[in-house]
C-alpha atoms as a PDB file:
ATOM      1  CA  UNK A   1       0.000   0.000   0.000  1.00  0.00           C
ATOM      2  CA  UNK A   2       0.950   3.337  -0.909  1.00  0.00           C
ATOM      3  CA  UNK A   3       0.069   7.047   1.149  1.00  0.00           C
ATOM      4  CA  UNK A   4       1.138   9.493  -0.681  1.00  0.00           C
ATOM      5  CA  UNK A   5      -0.632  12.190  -1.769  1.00  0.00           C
ATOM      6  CA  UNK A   6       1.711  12.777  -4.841  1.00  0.00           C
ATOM      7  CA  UNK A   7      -0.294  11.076  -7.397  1.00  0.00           C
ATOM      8  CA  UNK A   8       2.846  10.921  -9.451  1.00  0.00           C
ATOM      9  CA  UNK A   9       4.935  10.106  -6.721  1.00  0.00           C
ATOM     10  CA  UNK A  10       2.225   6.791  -6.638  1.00  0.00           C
ATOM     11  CA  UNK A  11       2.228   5.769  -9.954  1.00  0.00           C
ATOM     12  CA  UNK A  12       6.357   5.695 -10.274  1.00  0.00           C
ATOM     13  CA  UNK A  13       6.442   4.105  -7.140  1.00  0.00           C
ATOM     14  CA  UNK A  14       3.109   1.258  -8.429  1.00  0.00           C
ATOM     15  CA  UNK A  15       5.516   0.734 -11.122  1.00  0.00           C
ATOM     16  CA  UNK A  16       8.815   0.083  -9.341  1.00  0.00           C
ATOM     17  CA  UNK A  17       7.142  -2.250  -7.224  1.00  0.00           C
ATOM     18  CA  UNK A  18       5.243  -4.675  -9.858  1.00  0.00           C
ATOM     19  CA  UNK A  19       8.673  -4.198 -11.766  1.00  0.00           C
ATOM     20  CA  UNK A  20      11.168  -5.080  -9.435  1.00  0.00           C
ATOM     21  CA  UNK A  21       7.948  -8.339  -8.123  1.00  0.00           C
ATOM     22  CA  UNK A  22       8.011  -6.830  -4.669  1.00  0.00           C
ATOM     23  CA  UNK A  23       4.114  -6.676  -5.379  1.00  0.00           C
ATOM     24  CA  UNK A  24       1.487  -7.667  -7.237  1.00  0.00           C
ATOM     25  CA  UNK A  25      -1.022  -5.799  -5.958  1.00  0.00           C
ATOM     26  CA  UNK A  26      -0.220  -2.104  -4.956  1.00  0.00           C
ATOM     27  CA  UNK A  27      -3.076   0.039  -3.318  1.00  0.00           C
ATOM     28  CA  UNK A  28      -2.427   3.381  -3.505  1.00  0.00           C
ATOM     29  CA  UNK A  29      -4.139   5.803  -2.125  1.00  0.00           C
ATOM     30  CA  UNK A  30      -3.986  10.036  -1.039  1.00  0.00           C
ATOM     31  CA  UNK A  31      -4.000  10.135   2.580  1.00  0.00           C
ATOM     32  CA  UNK A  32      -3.814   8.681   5.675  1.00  0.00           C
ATOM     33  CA  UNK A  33      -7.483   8.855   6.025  1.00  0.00           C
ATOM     34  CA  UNK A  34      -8.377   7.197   3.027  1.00  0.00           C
ATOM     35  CA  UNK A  35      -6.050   4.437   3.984  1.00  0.00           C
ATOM     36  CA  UNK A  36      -7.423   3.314   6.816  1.00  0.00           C
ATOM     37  CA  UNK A  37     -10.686   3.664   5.629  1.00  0.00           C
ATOM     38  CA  UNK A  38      -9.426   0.459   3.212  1.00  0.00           C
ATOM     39  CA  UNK A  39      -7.760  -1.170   5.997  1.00  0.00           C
ATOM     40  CA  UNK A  40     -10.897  -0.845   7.896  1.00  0.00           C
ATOM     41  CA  UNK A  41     -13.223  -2.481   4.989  1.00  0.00           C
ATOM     42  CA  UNK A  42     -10.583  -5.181   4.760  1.00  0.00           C
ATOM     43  CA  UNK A  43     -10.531  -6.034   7.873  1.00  0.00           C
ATOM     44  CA  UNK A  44     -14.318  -6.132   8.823  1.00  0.00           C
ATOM     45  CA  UNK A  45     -14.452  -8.203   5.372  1.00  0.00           C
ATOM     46  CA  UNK A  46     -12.088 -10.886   6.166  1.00  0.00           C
ATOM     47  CA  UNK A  47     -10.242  -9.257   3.224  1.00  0.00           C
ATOM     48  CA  UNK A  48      -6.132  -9.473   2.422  1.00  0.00           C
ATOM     49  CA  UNK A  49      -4.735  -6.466   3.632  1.00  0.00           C
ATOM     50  CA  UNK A  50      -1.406  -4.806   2.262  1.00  0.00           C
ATOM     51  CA  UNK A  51       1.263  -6.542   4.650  1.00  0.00           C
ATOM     52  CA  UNK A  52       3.876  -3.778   3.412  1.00  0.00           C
ATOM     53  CA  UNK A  53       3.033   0.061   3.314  1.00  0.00           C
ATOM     54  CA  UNK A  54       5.038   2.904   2.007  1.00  0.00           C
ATOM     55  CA  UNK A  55       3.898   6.386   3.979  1.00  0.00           C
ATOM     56  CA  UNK A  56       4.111   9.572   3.386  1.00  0.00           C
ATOM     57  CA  UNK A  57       4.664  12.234   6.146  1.00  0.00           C
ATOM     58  CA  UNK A  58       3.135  15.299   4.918  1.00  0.00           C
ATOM     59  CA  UNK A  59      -0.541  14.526   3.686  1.00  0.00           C
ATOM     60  CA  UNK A  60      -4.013  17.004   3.702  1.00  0.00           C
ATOM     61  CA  UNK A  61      -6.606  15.504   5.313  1.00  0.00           C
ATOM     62  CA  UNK A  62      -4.585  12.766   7.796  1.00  0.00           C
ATOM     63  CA  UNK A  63      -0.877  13.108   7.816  1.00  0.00           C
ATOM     64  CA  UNK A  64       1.996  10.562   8.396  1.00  0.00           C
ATOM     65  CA  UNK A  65       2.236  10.060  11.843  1.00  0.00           C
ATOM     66  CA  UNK A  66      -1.872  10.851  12.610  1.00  0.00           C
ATOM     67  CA  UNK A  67      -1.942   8.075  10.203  1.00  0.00           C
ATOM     68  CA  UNK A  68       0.431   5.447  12.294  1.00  0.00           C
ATOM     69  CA  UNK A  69      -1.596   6.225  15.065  1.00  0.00           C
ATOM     70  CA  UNK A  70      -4.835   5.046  13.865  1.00  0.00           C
ATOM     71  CA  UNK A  71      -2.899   1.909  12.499  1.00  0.00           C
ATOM     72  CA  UNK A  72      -1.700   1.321  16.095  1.00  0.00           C
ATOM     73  CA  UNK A  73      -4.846   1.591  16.962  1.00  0.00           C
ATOM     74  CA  UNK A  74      -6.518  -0.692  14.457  1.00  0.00           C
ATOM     75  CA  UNK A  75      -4.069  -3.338  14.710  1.00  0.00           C
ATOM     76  CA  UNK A  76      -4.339  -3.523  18.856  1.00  0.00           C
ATOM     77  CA  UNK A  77      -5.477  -6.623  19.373  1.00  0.00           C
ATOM     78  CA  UNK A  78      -4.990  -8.145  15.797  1.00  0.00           C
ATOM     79  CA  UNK A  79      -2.211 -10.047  14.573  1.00  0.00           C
ATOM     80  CA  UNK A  80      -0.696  -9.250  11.029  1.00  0.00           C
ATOM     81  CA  UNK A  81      -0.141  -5.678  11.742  1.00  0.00           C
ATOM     82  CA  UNK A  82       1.918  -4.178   7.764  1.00  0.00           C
ATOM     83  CA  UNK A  83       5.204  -3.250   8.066  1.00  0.00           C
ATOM     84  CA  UNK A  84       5.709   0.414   7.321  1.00  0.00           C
ATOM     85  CA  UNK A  85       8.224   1.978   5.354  1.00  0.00           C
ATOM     86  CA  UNK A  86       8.753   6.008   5.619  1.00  0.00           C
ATOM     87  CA  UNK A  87       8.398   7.798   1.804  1.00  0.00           C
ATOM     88  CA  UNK A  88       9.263  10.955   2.712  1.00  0.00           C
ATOM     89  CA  UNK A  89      12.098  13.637   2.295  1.00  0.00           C
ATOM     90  CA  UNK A  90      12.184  14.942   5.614  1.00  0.00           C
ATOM     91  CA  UNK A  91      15.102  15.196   7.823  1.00  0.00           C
ATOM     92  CA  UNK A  92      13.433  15.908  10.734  1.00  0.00           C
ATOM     93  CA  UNK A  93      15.173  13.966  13.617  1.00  0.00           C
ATOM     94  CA  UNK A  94      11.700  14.476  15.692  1.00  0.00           C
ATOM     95  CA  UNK A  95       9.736  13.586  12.832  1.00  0.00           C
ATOM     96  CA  UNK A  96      11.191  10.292  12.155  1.00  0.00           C
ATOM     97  CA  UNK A  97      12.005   9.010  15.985  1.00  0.00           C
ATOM     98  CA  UNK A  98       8.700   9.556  16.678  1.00  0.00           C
ATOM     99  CA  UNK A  99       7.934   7.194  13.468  1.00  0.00           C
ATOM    100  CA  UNK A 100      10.082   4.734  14.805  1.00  0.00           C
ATOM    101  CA  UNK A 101       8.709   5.002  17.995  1.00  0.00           C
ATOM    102  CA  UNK A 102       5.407   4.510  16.376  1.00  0.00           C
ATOM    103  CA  UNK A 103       6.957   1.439  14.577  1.00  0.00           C
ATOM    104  CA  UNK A 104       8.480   2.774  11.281  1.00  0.00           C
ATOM    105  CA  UNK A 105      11.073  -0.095   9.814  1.00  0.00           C
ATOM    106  CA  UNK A 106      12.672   1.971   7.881  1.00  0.00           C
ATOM    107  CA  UNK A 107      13.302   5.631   6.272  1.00  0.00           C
END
């Protein structure tokens, strides 16, 4: 899964992943929001759910680390919770520990 709300940003990044068979099924979508709006739906369907997602820190609507909250949240008492990969340029030591305190794999 992909949140990012760089639409082009998306599609490269849909692209790389089917490409280099990392994927074969990338969700993208806009915000953190609309992500766990999927998640949710998935989840109360019995539905796969991404196991990898790629975030973006600065999003309208539901940003980064809003959006890693609400995961936290969702994933509670569940097993299965996705790994999450940072997609952003920032540099901000704050930003990013609190990520990783959050449970960001990587940057």
């Amino acid at each position: 899964m992909l949140v990012e709300d760089n639409e082009a940003t998306n599609i490269t990044n849909t692209r790389l992943l089917k490409g280099m068979n990392i994927a074969n099924d990338v969700v993208a979508t806009s915000n953190g929001k609309e992500a766990i709006a999927y998640l949710k739906d998935a989840l109360e369907r019995n539905q796969r759910f991404p196991e990898l997602i790629f975030l973006g820190l600065y999003m309208p609507i539901m940003n980064g680390l809003d959006f890693f909250k609400e995961l936290n949240s969702l994933f509670k008492n569940r097993e299965g919770k996705p790994e999450v990969v940072l997609l952003s340029r920032s540099n901000s030591v704050t930003e990013i520990e609190i990520a990783k305190k959050l449970g960001a794999h990587h940057h």
